[in-house]
C-alpha atoms as a PDB file:
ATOM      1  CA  UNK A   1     -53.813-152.254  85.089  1.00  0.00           C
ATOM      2  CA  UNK A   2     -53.231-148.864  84.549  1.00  0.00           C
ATOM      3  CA  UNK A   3     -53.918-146.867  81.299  1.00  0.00           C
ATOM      4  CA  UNK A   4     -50.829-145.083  82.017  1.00  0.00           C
ATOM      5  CA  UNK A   5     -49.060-147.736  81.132  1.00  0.00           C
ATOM      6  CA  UNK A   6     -50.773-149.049  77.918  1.00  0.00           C
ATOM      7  CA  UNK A   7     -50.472-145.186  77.021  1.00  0.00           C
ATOM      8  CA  UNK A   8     -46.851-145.356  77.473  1.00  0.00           C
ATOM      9  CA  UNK A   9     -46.976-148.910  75.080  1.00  0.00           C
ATOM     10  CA  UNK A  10     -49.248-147.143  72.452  1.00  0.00           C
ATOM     11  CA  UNK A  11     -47.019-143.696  72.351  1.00  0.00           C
ATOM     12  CA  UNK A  12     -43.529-146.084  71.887  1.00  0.00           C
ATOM     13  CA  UNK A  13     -44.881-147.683  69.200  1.00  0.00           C
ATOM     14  CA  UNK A  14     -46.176-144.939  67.643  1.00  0.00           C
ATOM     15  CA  UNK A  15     -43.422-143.116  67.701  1.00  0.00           C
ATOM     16  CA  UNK A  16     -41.071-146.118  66.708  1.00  0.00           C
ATOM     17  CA  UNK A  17     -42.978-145.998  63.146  1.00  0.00           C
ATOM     18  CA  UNK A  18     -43.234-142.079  62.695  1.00  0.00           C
ATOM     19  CA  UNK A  19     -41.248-139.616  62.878  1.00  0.00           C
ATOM     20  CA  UNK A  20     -38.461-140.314  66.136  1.00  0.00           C
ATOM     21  CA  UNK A  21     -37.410-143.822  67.500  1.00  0.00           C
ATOM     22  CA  UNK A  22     -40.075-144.924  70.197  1.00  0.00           C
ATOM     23  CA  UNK A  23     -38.509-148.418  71.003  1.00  0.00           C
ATOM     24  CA  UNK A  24     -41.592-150.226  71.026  1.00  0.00           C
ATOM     25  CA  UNK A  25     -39.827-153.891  71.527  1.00  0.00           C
ATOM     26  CA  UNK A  26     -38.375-152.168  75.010  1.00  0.00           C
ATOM     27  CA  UNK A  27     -41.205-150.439  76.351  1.00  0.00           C
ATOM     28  CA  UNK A  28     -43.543-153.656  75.827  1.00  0.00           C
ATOM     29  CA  UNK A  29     -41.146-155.940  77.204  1.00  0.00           C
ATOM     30  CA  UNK A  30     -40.622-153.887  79.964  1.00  0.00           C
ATOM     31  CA  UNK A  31     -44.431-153.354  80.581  1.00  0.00           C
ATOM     32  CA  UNK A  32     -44.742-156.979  80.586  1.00  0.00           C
ATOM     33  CA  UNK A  33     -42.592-156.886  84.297  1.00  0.00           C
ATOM     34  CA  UNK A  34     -45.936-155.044  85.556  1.00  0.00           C
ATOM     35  CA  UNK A  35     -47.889-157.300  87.778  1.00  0.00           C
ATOM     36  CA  UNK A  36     -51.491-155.666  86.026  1.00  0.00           C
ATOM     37  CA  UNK A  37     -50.189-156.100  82.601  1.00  0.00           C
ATOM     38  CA  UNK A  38     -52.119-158.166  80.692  1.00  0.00           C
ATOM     39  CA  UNK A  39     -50.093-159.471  77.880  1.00  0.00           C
ATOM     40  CA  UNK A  40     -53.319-159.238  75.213  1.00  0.00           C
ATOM     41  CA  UNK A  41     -53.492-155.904  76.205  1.00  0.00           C
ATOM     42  CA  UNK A  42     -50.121-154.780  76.016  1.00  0.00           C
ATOM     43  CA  UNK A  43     -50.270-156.219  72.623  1.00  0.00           C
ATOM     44  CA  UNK A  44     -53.265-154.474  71.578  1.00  0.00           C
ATOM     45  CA  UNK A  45     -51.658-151.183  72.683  1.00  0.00           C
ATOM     46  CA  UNK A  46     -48.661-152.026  70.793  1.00  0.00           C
ATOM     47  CA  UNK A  47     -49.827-153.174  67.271  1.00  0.00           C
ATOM     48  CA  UNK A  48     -52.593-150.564  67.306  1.00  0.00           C
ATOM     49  CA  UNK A  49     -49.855-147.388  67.815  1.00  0.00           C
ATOM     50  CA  UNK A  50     -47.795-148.852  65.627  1.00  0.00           C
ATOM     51  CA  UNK A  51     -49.893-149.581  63.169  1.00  0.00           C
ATOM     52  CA  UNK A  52     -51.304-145.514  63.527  1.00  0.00           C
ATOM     53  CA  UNK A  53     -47.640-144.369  62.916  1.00  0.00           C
ATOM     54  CA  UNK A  54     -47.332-146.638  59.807  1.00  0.00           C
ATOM     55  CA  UNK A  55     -50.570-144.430  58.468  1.00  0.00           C
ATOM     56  CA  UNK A  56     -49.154-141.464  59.591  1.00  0.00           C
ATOM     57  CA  UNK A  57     -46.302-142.304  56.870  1.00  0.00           C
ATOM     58  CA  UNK A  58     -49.074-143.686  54.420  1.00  0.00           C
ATOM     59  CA  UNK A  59     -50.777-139.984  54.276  1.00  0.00           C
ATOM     60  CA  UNK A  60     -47.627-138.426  54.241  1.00  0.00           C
ATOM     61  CA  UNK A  61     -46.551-140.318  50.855  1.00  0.00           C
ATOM     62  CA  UNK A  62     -49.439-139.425  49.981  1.00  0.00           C
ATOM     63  CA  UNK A  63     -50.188-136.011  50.281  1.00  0.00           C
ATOM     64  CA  UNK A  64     -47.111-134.510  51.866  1.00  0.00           C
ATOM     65  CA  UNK A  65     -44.099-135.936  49.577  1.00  0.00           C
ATOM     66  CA  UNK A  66     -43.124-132.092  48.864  1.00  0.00           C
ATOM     67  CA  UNK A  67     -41.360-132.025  52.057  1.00  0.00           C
ATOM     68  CA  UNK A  68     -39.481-134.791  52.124  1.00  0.00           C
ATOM     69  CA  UNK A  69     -36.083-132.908  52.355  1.00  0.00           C
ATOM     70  CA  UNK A  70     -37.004-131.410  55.910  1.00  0.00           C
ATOM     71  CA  UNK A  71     -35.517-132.186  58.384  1.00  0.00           C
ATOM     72  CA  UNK A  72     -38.827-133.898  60.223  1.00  0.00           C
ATOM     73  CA  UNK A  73     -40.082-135.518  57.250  1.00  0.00           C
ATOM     74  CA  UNK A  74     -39.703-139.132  58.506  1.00  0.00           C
ATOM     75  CA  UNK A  75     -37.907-140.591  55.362  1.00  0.00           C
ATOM     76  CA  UNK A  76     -34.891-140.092  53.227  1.00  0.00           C
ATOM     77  CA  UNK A  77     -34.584-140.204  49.997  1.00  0.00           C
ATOM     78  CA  UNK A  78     -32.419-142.376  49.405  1.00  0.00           C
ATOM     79  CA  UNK A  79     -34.631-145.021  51.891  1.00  0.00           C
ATOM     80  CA  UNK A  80     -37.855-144.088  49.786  1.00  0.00           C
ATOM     81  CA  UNK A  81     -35.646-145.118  47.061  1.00  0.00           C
ATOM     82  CA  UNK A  82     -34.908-148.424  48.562  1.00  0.00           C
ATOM     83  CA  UNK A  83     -38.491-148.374  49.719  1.00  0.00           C
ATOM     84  CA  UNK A  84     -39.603-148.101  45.519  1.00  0.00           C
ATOM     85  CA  UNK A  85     -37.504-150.622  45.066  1.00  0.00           C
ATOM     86  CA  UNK A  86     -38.467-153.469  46.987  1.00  0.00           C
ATOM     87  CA  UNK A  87     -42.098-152.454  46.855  1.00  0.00           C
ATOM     88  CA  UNK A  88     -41.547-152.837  42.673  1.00  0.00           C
ATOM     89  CA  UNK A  89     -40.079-156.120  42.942  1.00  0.00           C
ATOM     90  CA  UNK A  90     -42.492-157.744  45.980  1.00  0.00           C
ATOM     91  CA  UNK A  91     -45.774-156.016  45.322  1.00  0.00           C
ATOM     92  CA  UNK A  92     -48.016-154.874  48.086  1.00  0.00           C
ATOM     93  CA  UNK A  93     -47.291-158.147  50.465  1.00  0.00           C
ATOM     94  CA  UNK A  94     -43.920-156.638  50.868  1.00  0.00           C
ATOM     95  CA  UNK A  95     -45.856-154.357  53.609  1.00  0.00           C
ATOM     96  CA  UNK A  96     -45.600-157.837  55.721  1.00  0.00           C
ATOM     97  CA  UNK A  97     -42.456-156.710  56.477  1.00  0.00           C
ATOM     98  CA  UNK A  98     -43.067-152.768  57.311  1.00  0.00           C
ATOM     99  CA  UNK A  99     -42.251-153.843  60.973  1.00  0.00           C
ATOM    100  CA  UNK A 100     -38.358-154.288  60.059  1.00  0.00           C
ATOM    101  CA  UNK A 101     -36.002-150.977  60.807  1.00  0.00           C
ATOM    102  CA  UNK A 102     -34.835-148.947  58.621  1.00  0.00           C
ATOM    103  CA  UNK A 103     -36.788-150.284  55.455  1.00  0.00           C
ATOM    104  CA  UNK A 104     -40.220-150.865  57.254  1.00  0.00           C
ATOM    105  CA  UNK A 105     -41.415-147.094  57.511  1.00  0.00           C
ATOM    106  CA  UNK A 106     -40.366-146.159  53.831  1.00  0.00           C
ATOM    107  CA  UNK A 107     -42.309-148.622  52.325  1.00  0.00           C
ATOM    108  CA  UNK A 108     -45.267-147.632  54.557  1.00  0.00           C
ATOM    109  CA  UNK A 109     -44.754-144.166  52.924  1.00  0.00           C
ATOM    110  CA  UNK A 110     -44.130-145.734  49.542  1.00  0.00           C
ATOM    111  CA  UNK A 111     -47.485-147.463  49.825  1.00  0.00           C
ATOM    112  CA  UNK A 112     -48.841-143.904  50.301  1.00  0.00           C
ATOM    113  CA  UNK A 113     -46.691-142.639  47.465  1.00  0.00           C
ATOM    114  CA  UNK A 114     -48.009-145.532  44.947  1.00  0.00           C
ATOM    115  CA  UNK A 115     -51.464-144.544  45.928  1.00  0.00           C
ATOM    116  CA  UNK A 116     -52.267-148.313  47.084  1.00  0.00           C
ATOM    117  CA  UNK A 117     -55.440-148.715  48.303  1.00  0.00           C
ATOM    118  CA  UNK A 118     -55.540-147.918  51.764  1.00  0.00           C
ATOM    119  CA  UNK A 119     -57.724-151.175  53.052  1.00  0.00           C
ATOM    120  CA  UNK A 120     -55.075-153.602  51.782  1.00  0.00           C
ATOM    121  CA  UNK A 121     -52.793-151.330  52.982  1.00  0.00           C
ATOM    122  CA  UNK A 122     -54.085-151.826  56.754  1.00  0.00           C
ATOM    123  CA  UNK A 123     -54.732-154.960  56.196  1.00  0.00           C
ATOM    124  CA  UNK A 124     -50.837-156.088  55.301  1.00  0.00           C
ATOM    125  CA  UNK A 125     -49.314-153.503  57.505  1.00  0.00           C
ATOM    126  CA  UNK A 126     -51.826-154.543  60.547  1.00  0.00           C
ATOM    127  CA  UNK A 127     -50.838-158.551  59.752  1.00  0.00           C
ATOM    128  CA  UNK A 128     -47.094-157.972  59.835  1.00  0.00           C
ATOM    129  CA  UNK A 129     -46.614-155.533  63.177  1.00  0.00           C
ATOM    130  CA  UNK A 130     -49.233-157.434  65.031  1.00  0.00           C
ATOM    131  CA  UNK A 131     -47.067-160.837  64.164  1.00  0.00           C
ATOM    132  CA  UNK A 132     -43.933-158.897  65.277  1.00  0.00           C
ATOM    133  CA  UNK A 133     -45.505-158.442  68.736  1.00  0.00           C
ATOM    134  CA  UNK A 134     -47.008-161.174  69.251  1.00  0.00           C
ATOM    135  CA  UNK A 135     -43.397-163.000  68.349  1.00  0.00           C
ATOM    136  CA  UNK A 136     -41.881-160.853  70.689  1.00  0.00           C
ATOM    137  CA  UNK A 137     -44.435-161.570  73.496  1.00  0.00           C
ATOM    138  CA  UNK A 138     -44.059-165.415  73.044  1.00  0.00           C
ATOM    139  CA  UNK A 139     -40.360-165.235  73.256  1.00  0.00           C
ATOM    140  CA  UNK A 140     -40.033-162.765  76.249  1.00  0.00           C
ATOM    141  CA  UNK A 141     -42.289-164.838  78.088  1.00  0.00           C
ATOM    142  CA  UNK A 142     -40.635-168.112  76.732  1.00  0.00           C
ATOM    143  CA  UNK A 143     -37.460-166.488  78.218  1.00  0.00           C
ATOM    144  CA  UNK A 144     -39.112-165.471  80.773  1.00  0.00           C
ATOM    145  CA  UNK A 145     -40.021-168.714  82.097  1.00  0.00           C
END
């Protein structure tokens, strides 16, 4: 297996949960059509750059909320707002679901925001992306099959 190609796995799904869209489902089903892709490490790569983009947002909720009206800053306000919202009502399990679009990376940045600690903040975040991909695996190669 190449590492060019669990690079390529790590940078989509790092990018999918910062700042631009990385589509991490596409790139790791596609990387699973490689004859040297192991599937464990394909979803290593995957959860572990996603889950570094989803602490990207954490730090930036947490130290870096005074520029959330640029044009880079991966949130908008009216999404944090969403983001508070849930995150109020659910508590800190809500981060289970910081894999879905659109409302996943806010509340990653909320987390940051709400100063939450930042084991149980791995700990959630890791739980619910790495059950996403591992979902995703089973059914491509379900599919697949």
């Amino acid at each position: 297996m190449t590492i060019g190609l669990l690079f390529g796995v790590f940078s989509a799904a790092f990018l999918s949960a910062t700042l631009l869209v990385g589509l991490s489902e596409a790139a790791l089903v596609l990387a699973t059509g490689q004859p040297d892709a192991p599937l464990v490490a394909l979803f290593l790569a995957a959860t572990a750059g996603n889950v570094l983009g989803a602490v990207v947002n954490f730090v930036l909720g947490r130290f870096l909320l005074r520029f959330e009206r640029r044009r880079w800053f991966p949130v908008s306000p009216v999404n944090r707002k969403r983001a508070e919202t849930l995150f109020g009502r659910y508590g800190q399990p809500i981060l289970l679901f910081s894999w879905l679009p659109i409302v996943g990376d806010p509340l990653t940045l909320v987390a940051g925001l709400l100063r939450m600690p930042f084991p149980t903040f791995l700990i959630y975040v890791t739980i619910g992306k790495a059950a996403r991909y591992a979902v995703l695996l089973w059914a491509w190669d379900t599919l697949a099959t």
